[in-house]
C-alpha atoms as a PDB file:
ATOM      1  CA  UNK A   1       0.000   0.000   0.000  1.00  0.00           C
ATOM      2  CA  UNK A   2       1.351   3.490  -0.979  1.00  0.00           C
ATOM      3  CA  UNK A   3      -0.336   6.854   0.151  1.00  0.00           C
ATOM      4  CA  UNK A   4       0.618  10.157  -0.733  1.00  0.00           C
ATOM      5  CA  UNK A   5      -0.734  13.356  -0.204  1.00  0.00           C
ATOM      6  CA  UNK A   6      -0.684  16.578  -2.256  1.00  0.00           C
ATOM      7  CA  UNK A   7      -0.985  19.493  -0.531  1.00  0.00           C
ATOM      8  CA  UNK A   8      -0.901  22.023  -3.689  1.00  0.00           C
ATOM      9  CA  UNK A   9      -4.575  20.337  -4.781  1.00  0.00           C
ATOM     10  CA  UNK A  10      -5.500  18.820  -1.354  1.00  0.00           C
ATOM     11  CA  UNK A  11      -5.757  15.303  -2.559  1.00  0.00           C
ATOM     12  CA  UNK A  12      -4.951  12.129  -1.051  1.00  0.00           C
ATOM     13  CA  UNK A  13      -3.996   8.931  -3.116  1.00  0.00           C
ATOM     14  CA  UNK A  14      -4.086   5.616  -1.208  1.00  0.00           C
ATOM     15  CA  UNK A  15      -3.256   2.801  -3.993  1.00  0.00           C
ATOM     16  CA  UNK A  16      -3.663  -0.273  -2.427  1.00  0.00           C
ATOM     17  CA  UNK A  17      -2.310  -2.708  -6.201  1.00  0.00           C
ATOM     18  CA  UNK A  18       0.015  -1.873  -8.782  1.00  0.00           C
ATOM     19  CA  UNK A  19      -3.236  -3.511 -10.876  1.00  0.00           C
ATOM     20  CA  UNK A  20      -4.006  -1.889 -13.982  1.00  0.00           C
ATOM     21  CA  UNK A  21      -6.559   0.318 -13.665  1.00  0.00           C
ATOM     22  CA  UNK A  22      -9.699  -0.195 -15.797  1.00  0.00           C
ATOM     23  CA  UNK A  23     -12.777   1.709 -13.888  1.00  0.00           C
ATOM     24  CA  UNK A  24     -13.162   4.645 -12.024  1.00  0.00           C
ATOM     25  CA  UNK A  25     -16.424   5.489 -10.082  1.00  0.00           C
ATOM     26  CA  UNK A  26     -17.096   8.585  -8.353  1.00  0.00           C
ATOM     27  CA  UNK A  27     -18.352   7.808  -4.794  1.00  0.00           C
ATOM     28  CA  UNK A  28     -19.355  10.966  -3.999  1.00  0.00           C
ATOM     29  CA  UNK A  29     -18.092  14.683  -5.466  1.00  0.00           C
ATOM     30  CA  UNK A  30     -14.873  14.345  -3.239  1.00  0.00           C
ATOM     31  CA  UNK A  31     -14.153  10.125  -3.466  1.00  0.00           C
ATOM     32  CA  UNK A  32     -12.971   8.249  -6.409  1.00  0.00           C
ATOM     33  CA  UNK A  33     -12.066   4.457  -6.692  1.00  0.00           C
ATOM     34  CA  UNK A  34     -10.271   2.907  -9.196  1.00  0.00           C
ATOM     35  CA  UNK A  35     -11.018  -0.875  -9.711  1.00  0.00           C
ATOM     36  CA  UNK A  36      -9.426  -3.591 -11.833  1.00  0.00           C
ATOM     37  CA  UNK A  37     -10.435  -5.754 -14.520  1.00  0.00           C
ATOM     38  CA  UNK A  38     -12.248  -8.331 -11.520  1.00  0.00           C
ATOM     39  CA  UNK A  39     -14.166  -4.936  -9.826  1.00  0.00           C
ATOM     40  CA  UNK A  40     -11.354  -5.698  -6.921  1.00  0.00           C
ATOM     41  CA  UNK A  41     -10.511  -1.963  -5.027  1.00  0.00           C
ATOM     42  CA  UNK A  42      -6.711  -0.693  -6.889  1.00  0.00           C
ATOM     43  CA  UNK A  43      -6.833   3.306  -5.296  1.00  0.00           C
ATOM     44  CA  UNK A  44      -8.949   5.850  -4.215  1.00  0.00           C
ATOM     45  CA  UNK A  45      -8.526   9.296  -4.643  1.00  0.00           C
ATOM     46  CA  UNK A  46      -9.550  12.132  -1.741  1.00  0.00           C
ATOM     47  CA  UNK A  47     -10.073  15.731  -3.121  1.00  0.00           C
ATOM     48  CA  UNK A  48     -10.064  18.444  -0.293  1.00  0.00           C
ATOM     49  CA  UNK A  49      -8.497  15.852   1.693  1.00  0.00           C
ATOM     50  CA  UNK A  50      -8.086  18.309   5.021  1.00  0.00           C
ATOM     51  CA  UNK A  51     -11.956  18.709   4.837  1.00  0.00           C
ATOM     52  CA  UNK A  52     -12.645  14.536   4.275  1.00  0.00           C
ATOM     53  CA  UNK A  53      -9.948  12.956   6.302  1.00  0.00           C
ATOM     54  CA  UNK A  54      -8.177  14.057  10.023  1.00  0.00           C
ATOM     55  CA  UNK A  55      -4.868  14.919   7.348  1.00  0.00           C
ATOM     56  CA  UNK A  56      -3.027  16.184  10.251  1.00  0.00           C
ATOM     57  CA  UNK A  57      -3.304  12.911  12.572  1.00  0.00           C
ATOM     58  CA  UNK A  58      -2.418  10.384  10.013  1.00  0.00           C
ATOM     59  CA  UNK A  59      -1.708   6.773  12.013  1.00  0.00           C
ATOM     60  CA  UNK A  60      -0.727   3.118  11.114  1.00  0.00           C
ATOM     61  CA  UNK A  61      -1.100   0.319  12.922  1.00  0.00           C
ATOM     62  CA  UNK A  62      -0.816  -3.294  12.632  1.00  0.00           C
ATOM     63  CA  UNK A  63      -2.721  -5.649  14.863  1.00  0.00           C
ATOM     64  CA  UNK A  64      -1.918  -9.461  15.862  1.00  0.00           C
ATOM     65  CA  UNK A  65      -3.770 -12.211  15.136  1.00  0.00           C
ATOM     66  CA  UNK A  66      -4.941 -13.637  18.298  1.00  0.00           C
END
């Protein structure tokens, strides 16, 4: 998974496959996703990111199987 973050447009890319890209649908006016050829989830795009997502309190963390 890769995520970068623009700040001169405010948009956030999270690509989750290096999958060739072969449909984008518009969730809502500020949330694209990109799917593959199998409708599996490549990227989604965030425009006016600081207004959509907490930008400033950005956190990963990954939890154990118990």
């Amino acid at each position: 998974m890769d995520i970068k973050y623009f700040p001169d447009t405010d948009t956030l890319l999270i690509s989750f496959t290096n999958k060739e890209i072969v449909e984008t649908r518009d969730l809502n006016d500020n949330v694209l996703i990109d799917l593959d050829n199998d409708g599996n989830l490549v990227s989604m795009t965030i425009e006016h990111a600081q207004r959509q997502a907490n930008m400033g309190n950005f956190s990963y963390q990954q939890m154990t199987a118990d």
